[in-house]
Protein backbone atom coordinates (compact mmCIF):
# COMPACT_ATOMS: atom_id res chain seq x y z
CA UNK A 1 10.11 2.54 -1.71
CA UNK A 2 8.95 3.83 1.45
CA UNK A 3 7.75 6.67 0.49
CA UNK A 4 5.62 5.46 -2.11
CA UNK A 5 3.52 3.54 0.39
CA UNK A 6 4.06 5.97 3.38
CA UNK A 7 1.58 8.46 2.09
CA UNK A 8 -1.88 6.95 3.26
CA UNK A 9 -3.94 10.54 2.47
CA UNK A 10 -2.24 10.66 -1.28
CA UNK A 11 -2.34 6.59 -2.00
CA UNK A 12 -5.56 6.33 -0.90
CA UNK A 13 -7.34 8.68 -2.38
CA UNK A 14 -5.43 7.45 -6.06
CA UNK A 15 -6.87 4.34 -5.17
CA UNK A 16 -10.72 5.24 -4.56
CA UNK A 17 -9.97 7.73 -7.53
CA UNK A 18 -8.98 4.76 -9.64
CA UNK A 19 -11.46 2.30 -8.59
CA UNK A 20 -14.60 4.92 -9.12
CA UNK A 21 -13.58 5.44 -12.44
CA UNK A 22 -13.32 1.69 -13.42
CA UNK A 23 -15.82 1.07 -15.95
CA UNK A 24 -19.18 -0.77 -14.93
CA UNK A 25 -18.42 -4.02 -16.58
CA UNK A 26 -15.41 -4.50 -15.19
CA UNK A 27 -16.62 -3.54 -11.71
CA UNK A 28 -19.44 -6.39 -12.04
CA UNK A 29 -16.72 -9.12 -12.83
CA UNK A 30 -17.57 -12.51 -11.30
CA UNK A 31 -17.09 -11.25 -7.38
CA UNK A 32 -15.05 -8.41 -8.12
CA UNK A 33 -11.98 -10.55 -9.40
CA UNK A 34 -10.53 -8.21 -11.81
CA UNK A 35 -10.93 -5.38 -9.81
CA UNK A 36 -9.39 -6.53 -7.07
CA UNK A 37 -6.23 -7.80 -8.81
CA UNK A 38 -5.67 -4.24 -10.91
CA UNK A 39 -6.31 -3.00 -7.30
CA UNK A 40 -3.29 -5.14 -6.19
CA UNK A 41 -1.05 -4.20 -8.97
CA UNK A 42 -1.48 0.04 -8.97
CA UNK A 43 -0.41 -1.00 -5.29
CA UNK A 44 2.85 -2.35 -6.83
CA UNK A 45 2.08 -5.72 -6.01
CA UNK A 46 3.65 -7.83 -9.01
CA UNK A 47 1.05 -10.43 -10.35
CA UNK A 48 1.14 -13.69 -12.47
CA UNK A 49 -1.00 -16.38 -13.39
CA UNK A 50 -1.72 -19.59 -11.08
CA UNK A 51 -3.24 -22.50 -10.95
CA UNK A 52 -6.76 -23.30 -9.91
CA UNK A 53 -9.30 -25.80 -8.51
CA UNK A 54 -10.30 -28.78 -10.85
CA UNK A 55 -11.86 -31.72 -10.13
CA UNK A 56 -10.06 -35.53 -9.76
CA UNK A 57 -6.29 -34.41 -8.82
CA UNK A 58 -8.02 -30.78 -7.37
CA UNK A 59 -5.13 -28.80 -9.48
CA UNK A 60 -5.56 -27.64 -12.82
CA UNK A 61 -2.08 -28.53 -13.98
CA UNK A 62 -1.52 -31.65 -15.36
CA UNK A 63 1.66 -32.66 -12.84
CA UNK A 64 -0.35 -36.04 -11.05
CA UNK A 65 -0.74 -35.68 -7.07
CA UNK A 66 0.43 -32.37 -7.50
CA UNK A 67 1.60 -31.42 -4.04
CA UNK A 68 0.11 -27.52 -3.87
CA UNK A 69 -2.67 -27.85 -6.22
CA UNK A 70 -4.11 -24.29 -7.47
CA UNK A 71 -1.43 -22.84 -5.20
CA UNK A 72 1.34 -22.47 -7.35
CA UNK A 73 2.30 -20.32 -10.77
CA UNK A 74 1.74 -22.05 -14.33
CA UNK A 75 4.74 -20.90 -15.60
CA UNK A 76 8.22 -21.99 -14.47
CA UNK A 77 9.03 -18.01 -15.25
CA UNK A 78 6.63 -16.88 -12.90
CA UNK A 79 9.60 -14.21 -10.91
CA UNK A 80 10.20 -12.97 -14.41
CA UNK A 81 6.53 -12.85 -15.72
CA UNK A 82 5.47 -11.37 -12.76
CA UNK A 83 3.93 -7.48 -13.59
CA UNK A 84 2.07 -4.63 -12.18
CA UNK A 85 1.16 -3.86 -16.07
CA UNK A 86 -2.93 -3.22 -16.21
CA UNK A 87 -2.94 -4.20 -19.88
CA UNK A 88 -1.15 -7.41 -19.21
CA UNK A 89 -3.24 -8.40 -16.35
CA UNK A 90 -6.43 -7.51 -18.00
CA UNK A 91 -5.50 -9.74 -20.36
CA UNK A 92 -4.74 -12.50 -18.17
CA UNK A 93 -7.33 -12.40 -16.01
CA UNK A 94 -9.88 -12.18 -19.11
CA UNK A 95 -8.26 -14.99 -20.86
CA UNK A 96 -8.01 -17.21 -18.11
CA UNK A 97 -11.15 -16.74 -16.25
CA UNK A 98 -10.97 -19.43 -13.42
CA UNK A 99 -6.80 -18.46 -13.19
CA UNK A 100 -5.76 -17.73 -9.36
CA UNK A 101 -2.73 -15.14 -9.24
CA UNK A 102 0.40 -15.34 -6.95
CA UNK A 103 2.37 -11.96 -5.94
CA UNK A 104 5.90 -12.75 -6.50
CA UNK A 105 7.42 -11.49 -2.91
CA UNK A 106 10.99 -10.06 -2.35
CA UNK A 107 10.50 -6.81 -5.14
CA UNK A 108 8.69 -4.55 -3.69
CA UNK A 109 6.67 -6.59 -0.65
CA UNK A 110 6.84 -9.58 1.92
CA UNK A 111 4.72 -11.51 3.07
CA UNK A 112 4.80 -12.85 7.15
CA UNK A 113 2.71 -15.87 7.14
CA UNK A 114 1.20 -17.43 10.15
CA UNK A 115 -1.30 -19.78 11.52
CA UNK A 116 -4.66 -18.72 11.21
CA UNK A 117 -5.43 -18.86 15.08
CA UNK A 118 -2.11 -16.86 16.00
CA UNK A 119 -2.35 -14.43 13.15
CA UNK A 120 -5.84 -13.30 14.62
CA UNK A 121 -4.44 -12.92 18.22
CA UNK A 122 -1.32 -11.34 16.90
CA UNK A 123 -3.61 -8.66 14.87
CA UNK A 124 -5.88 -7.76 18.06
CA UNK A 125 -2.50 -7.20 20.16
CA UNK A 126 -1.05 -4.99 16.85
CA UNK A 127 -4.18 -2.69 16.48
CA UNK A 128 -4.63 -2.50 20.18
CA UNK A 129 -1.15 -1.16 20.77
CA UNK A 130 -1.22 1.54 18.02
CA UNK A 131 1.48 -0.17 15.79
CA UNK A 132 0.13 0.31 12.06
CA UNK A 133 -0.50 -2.60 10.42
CA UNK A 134 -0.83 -3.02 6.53
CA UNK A 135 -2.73 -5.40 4.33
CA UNK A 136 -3.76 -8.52 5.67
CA UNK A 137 -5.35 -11.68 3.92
CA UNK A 138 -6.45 -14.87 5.61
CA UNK A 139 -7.00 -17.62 3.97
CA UNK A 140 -9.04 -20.64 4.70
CA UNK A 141 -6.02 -23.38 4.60
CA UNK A 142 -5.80 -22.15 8.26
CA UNK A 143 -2.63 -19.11 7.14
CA UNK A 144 -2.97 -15.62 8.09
CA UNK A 145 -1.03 -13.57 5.49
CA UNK A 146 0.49 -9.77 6.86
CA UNK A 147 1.44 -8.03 3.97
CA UNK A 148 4.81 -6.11 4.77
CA UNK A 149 7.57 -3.49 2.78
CA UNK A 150 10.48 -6.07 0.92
CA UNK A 151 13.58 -5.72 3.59
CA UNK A 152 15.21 -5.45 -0.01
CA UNK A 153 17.05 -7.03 -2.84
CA UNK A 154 20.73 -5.14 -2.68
CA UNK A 155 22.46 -5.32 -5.78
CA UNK A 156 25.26 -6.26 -3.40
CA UNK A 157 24.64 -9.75 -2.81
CA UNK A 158 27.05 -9.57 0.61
CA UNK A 159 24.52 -7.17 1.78
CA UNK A 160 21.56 -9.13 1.74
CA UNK A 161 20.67 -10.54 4.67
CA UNK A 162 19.83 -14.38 4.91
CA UNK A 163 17.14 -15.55 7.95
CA UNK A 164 16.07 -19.09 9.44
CA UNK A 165 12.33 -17.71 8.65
CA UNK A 166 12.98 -17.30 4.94
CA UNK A 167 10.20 -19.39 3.20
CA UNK A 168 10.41 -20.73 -0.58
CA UNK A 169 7.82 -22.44 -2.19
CA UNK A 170 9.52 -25.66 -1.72
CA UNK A 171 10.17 -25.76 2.05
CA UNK A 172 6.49 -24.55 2.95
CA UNK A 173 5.84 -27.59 4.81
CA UNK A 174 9.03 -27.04 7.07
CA UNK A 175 7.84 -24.22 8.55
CA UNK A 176 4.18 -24.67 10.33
CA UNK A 177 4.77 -21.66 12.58
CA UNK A 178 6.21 -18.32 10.96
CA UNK A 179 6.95 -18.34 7.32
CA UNK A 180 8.84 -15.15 5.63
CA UNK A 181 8.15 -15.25 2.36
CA UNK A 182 10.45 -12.62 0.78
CA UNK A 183 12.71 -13.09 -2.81
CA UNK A 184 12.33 -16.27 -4.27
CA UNK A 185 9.13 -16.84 -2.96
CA UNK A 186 5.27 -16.16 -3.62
CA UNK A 187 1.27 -16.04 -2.46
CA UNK A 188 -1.58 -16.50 -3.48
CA UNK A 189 -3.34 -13.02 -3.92
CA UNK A 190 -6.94 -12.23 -2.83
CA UNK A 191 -9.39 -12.87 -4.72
CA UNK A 192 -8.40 -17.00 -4.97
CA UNK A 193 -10.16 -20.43 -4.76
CA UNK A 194 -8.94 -23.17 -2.99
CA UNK A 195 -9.55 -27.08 -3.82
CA UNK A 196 -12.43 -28.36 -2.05
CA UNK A 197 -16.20 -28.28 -2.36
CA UNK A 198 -16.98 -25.91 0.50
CA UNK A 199 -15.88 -22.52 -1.27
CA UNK A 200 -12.66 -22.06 0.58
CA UNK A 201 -10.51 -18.98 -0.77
CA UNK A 202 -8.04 -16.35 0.09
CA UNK A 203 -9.68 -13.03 1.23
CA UNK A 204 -8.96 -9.64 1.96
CA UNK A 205 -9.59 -8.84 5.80
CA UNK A 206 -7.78 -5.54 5.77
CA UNK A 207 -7.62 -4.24 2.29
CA UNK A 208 -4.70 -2.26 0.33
CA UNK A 209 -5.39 1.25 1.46
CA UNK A 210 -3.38 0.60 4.36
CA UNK A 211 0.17 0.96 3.74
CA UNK A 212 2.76 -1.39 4.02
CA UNK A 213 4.60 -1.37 7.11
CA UNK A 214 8.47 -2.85 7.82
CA UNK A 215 7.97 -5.95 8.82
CA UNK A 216 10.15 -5.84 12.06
CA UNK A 217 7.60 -4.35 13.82
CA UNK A 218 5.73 -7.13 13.33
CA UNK A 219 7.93 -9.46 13.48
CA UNK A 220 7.96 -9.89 17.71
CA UNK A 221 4.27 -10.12 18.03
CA UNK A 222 3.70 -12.62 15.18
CA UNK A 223 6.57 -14.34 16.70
CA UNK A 224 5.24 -14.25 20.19
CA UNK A 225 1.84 -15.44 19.19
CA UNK A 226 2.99 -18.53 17.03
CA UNK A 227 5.07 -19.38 20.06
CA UNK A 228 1.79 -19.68 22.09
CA UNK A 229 0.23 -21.30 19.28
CA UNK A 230 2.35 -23.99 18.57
CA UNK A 231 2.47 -24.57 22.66
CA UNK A 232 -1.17 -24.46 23.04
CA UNK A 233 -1.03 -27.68 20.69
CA UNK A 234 1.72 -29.12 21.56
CA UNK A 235 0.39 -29.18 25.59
CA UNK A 236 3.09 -27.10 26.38
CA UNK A 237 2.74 -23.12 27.57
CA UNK A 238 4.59 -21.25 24.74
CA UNK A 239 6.51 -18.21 25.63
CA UNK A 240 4.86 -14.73 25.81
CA UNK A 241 7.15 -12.02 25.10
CA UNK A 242 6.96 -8.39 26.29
CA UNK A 243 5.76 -5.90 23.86
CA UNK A 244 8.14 -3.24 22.80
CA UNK A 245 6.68 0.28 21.65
């Protein structure tokens, strides 16, 4: 798994390859949408279909005071539907025009989610020390979203290792600092609309030619600067720790 997303010269250059030779129709969809998800999934990133904005309840499910509304998969399938198939997703995104996606986390990526604030501190302090960052989304709920390699799936399930950061779509509103979203879990994948009337959406801010990193070497920065975050609002200094190279 590594080594698919190690090589930056080789998987980049697929990439622009790839996106050059999309055809000019599909390159002049509504803001790029279906570009940019058959973009995410030749990365490996495993899509399905979401929810989106409507007005009255904001969610275009029919579930009243829906609690993440056009933040969550239709399906109840979604780990199973998810795919990285460009015929499927093409379809999909064709079919269901206004459709957000989710990435179903824990195959092949995780995502380290973080306040918006302490995200953008934490990313400064990464570049600036030389430690190679991958994707990166933000999105305008106030989350900064680092795209990371999956620590795995063993088929051993003794192997796999459990963590107090784990975050599952159900128990996103226990953890306001650091969430790891990793098997079991999901996020919304650039390009996606948010409810509200003020064009809110999740956003590329460092795009999927960057390779995905191992997420422990992220892990003590993002840590670091949610610890300061959470003490800046809490009127309490939080706790800077040093940074290890």
């Amino acid at each position: 798994m590594s080594a698919e997303f190690g090589g930056r010269t080789g998987r980049q250059g697929r990439l622009s390859q790839w996106l050059r030779g999309r055809r000019p129709k599909q390159a002049a969809d509504e803001g790029g949408r279906e570009t940019l998800l058959l973009a995410a999934a030749e990365a490996g990133l495993p899509l399905a279909p979401a929810a989106h904005p409507a007005a009255g309840y904001g969610c275009s499910c029919d579930r009243v005071g829906c609690p993440t509304p056009a933040r969550h998969p239709v399906s109840f399938a979604w780990q199973t539907q998810s795919t990285t198939d460009r015929a499927q997703i093409e379809r999909w995104a064709r079919h269901q025009p206004e459709a957000n996606f989710i990435t179903a986390t824990g195959m092949v990526h995780d995502v380290l989610d973080v306040p918006l604030d302490a995200g953008r501190e934490a990313l400064t302090r990464l570049l600036d020390a030389g430690i190679e960052v991958g994707p990166v989304a933000e999105s305008d709920d106030d989350r900064m979203l680092f795209f990371t390699l999956t620590r795995g799936t063993p088929e051993d399930e003794d192997e796999w290792w459990p963590c107090e950061l784990d975050c599952h779509p159900e128990t996103m509103d226990e953890h306001p600092g650091l969430r790891w979203h990793c098997r079991g879990s999901y996020v919304l994948v650039p390009p996606a609309r948010l409810p509200g009337d003020d064009g809110r959406s999740v956003h590329w801010v460092r795009g999927l030619e960057h390779p995905l990193p191992d997420p422990l070497s992220l892990l003590e920065v993002l840590t670091d600067s949610c610890a300061r975050h959470i003490g800046e609002q809490s009127g309490q200094p939080g706790t800077a720790w040093p940074l290890r190279h």
